[in-house]
Protein backbone atom coordinates (compact mmCIF):
# COMPACT_ATOMS: atom_id res chain seq x y z
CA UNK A 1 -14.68 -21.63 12.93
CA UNK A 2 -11.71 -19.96 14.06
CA UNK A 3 -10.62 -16.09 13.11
CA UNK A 4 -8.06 -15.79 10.60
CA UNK A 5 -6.15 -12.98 9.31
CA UNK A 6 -5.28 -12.46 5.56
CA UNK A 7 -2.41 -9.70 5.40
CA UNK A 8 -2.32 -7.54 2.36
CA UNK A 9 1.59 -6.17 2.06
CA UNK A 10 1.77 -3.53 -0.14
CA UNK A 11 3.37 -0.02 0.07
CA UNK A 12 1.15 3.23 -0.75
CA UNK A 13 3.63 4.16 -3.83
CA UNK A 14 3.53 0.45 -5.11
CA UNK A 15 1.99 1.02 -9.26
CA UNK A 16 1.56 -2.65 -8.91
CA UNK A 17 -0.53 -2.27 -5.14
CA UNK A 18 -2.82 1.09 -7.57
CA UNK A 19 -3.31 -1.28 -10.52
CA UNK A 20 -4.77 -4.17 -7.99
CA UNK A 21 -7.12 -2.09 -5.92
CA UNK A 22 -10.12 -2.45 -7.96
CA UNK A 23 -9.57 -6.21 -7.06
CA UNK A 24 -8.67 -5.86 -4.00
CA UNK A 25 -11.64 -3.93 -3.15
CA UNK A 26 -13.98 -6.98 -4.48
CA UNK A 27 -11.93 -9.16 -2.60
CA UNK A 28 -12.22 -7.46 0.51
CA UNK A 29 -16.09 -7.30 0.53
CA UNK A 30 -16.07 -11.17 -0.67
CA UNK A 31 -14.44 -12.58 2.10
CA UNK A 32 -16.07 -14.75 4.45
CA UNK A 33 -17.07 -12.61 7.92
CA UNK A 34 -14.11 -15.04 9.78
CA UNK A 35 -11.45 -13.73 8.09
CA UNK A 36 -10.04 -10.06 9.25
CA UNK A 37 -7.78 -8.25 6.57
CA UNK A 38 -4.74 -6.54 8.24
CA UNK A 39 -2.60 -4.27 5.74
CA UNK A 40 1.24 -4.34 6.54
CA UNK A 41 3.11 -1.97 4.38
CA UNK A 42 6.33 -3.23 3.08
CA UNK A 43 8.52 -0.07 2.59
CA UNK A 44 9.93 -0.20 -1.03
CA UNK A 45 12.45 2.52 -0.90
CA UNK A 46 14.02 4.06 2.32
CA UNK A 47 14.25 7.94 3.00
CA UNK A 48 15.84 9.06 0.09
CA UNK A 49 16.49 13.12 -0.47
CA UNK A 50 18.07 12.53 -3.94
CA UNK A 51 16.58 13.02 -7.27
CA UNK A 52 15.96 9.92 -8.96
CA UNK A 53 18.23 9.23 -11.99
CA UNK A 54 16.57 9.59 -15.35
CA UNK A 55 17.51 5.88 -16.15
CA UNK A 56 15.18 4.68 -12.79
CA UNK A 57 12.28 7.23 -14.36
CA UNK A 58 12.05 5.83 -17.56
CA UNK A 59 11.60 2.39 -15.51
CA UNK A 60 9.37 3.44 -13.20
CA UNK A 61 7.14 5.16 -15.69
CA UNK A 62 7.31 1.81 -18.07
CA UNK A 63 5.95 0.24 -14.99
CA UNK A 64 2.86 2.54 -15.51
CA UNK A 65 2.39 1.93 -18.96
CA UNK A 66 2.30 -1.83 -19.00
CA UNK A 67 -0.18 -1.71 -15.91
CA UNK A 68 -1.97 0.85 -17.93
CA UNK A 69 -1.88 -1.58 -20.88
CA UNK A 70 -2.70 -4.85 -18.87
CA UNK A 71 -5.34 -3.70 -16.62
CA UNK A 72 -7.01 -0.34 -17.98
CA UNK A 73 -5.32 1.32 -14.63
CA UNK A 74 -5.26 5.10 -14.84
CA UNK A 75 -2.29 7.01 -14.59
CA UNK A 76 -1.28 10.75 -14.90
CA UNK A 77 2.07 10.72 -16.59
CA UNK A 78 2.86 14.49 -15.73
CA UNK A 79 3.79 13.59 -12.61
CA UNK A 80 7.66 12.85 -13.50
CA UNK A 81 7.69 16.89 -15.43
CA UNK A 82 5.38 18.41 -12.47
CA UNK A 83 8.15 16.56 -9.84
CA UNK A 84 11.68 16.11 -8.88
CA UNK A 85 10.51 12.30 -8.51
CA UNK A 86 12.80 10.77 -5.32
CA UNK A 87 12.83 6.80 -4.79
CA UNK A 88 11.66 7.13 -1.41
CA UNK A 89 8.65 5.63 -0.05
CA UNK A 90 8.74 5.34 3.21
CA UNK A 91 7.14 8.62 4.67
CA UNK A 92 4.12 7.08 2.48
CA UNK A 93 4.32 3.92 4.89
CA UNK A 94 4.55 6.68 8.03
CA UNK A 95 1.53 8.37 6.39
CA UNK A 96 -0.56 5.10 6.58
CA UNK A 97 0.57 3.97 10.09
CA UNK A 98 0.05 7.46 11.62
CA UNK A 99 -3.64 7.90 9.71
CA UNK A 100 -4.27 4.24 11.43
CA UNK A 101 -3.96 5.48 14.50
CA UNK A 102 -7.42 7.87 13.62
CA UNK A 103 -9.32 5.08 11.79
CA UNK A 104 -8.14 6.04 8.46
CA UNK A 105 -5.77 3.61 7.28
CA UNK A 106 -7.67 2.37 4.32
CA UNK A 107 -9.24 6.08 3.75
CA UNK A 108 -5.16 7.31 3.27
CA UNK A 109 -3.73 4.58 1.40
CA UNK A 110 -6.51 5.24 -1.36
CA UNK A 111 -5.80 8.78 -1.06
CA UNK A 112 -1.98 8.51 -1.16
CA UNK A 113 -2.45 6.34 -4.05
CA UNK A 114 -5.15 8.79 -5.83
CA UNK A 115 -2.62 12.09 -4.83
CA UNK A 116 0.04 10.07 -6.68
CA UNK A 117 -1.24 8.78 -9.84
CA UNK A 118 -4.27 10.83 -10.63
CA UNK A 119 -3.06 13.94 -8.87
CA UNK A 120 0.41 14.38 -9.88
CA UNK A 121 1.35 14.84 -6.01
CA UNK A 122 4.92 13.56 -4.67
CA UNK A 123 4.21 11.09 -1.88
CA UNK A 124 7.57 11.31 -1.08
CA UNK A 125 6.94 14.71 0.36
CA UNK A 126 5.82 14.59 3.73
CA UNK A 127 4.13 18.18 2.75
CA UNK A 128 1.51 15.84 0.62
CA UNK A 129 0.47 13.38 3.16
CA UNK A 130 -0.35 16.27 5.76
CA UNK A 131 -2.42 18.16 3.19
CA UNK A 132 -4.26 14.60 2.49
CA UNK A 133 -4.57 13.94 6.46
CA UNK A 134 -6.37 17.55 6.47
CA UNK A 135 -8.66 16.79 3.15
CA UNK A 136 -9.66 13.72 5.21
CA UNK A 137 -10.06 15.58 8.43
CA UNK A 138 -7.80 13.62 10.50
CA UNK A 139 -6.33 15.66 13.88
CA UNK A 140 -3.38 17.68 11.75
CA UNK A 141 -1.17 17.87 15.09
CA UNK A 142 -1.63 14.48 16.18
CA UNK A 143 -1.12 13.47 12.71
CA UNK A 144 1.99 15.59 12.62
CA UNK A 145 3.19 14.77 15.56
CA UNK A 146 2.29 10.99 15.38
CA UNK A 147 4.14 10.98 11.78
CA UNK A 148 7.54 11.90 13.01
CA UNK A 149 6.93 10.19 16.76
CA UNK A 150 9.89 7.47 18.08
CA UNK A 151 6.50 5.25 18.61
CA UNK A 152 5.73 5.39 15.34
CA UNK A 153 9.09 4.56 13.66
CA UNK A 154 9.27 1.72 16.61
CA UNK A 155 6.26 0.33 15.01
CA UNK A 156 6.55 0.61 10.96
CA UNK A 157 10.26 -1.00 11.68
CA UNK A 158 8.78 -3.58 13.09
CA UNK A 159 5.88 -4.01 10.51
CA UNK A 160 8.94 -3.83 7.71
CA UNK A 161 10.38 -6.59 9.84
CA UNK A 162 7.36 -8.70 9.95
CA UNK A 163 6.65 -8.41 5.80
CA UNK A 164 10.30 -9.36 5.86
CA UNK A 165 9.51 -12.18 7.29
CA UNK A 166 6.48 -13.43 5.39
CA UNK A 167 6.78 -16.12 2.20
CA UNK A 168 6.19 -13.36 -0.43
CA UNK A 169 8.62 -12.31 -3.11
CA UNK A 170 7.02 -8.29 -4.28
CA UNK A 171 3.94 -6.09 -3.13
CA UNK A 172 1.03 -6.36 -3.61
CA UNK A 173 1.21 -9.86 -1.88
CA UNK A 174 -1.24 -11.75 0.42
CA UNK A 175 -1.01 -14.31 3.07
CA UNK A 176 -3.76 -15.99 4.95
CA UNK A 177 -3.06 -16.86 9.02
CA UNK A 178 -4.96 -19.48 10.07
CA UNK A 179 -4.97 -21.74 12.91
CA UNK A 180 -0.97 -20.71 13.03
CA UNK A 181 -0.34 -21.62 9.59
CA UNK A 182 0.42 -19.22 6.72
CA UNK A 183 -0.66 -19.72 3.28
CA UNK A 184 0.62 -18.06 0.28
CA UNK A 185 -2.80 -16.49 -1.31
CA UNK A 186 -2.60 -16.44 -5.39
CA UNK A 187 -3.02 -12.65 -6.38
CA UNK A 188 -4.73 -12.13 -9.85
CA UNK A 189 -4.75 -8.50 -10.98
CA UNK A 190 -7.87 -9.22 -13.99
CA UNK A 191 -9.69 -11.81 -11.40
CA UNK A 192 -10.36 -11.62 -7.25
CA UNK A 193 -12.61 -15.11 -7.13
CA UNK A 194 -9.78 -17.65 -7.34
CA UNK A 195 -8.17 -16.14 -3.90
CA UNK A 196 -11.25 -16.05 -2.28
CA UNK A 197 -11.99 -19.80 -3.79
CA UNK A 198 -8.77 -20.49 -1.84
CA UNK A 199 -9.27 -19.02 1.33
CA UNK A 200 -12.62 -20.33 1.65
CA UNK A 201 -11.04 -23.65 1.46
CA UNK A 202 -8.18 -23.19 3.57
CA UNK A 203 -11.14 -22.20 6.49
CA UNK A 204 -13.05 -24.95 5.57
């Protein structure tokens, strides 16, 4: 049986990517031991230093409610008083890359995500991620460093070109690679069994 990759595009500020985890996480440990799971984040919103309109807010935080509503997800709605909320998610997606490079990819992205909705933290502020690269006891100045490297920005550019150019249409999405064919992998945020139903048939 060959070794395939299912890639899980998301970004770390994605309400959509927080309200799938508990999913995701089943998913993950169902998979059959062929199949590797490679995150790619997406970057939703580019560096961004202004304050996000009221307007984009109210959106954002009806976003929260209906995933609170749907799926039970938890969400700490003092975050848009306790903020100055900015549409900019991209030092998130730096945050992830750079905490790769210790072993800690999947360790930040929960921890971004936790900072965010649970916490009340701004991800946007690259102050956050280098308090959660210390709580996880990650190298601060190769973290710091590595966050603001060329090499770095080199490499989430090209990840941002690569979800570009994958068959999805939002985040959280997944694609399997196998034997050089991508497959479009049904996500269900109530129910993980029907994409692992799939991919076990697509490796069959």
């Amino acid at each position: 049986m060959s070794a395939s990759t299912l890639f899980y595009v998301h970004d770390p500020m994605c309400s959509w990517c927080w309200g799938h985890r508990p999913q995701w996480e089943q998913l993950q440990a169902a998979l059959p031991e062929s199949v590797s799971v490679k995150n790619v984040v997406g970057g939703l919103a580019p560096d961004s230093d202004e304050v996000m309109p009221i307007a984009q807010q109210q959106v954002i935080g009806g976003y929260w409610k209906k995933i609170e509503d749907m799926l039970g997800t938890q969400f700490n709605h003092d975050f848009w008083q306790q903020n100055i909320p900015r549409r900019s998610t991209y030092p998130a997606c730096r945050a992830v890359i750079a905490a790769r490079w210790q072993g800690a990819e999947e360790k930040m992205i929960v921890a971004i995500q936790e900072a965010y909705y649970l916490k009340a933290k701004n991800p946007s502020d690259i102050e956050t991620h280098i308090q959660l690269a210390a709580e996880l006891g990650l190298n601060i100045d190769k973290f710091t460093a590595d966050f603001s490297s060329e090499k770095l920005e080199k490499v989430f550019m090209q990840e941002l070109q690569f979800s570009r150019n994958l068959p999805i249409n939002g985040f959280p999405s997944m694609v399997l690679q196998h034997q050089d064919q991508v497959h479009v992998i049904p996500l269900d945020y109530k129910n993980f069994r029907a994409a692992v139903d799939v991919i076990t048939e697509i490796i069959a």
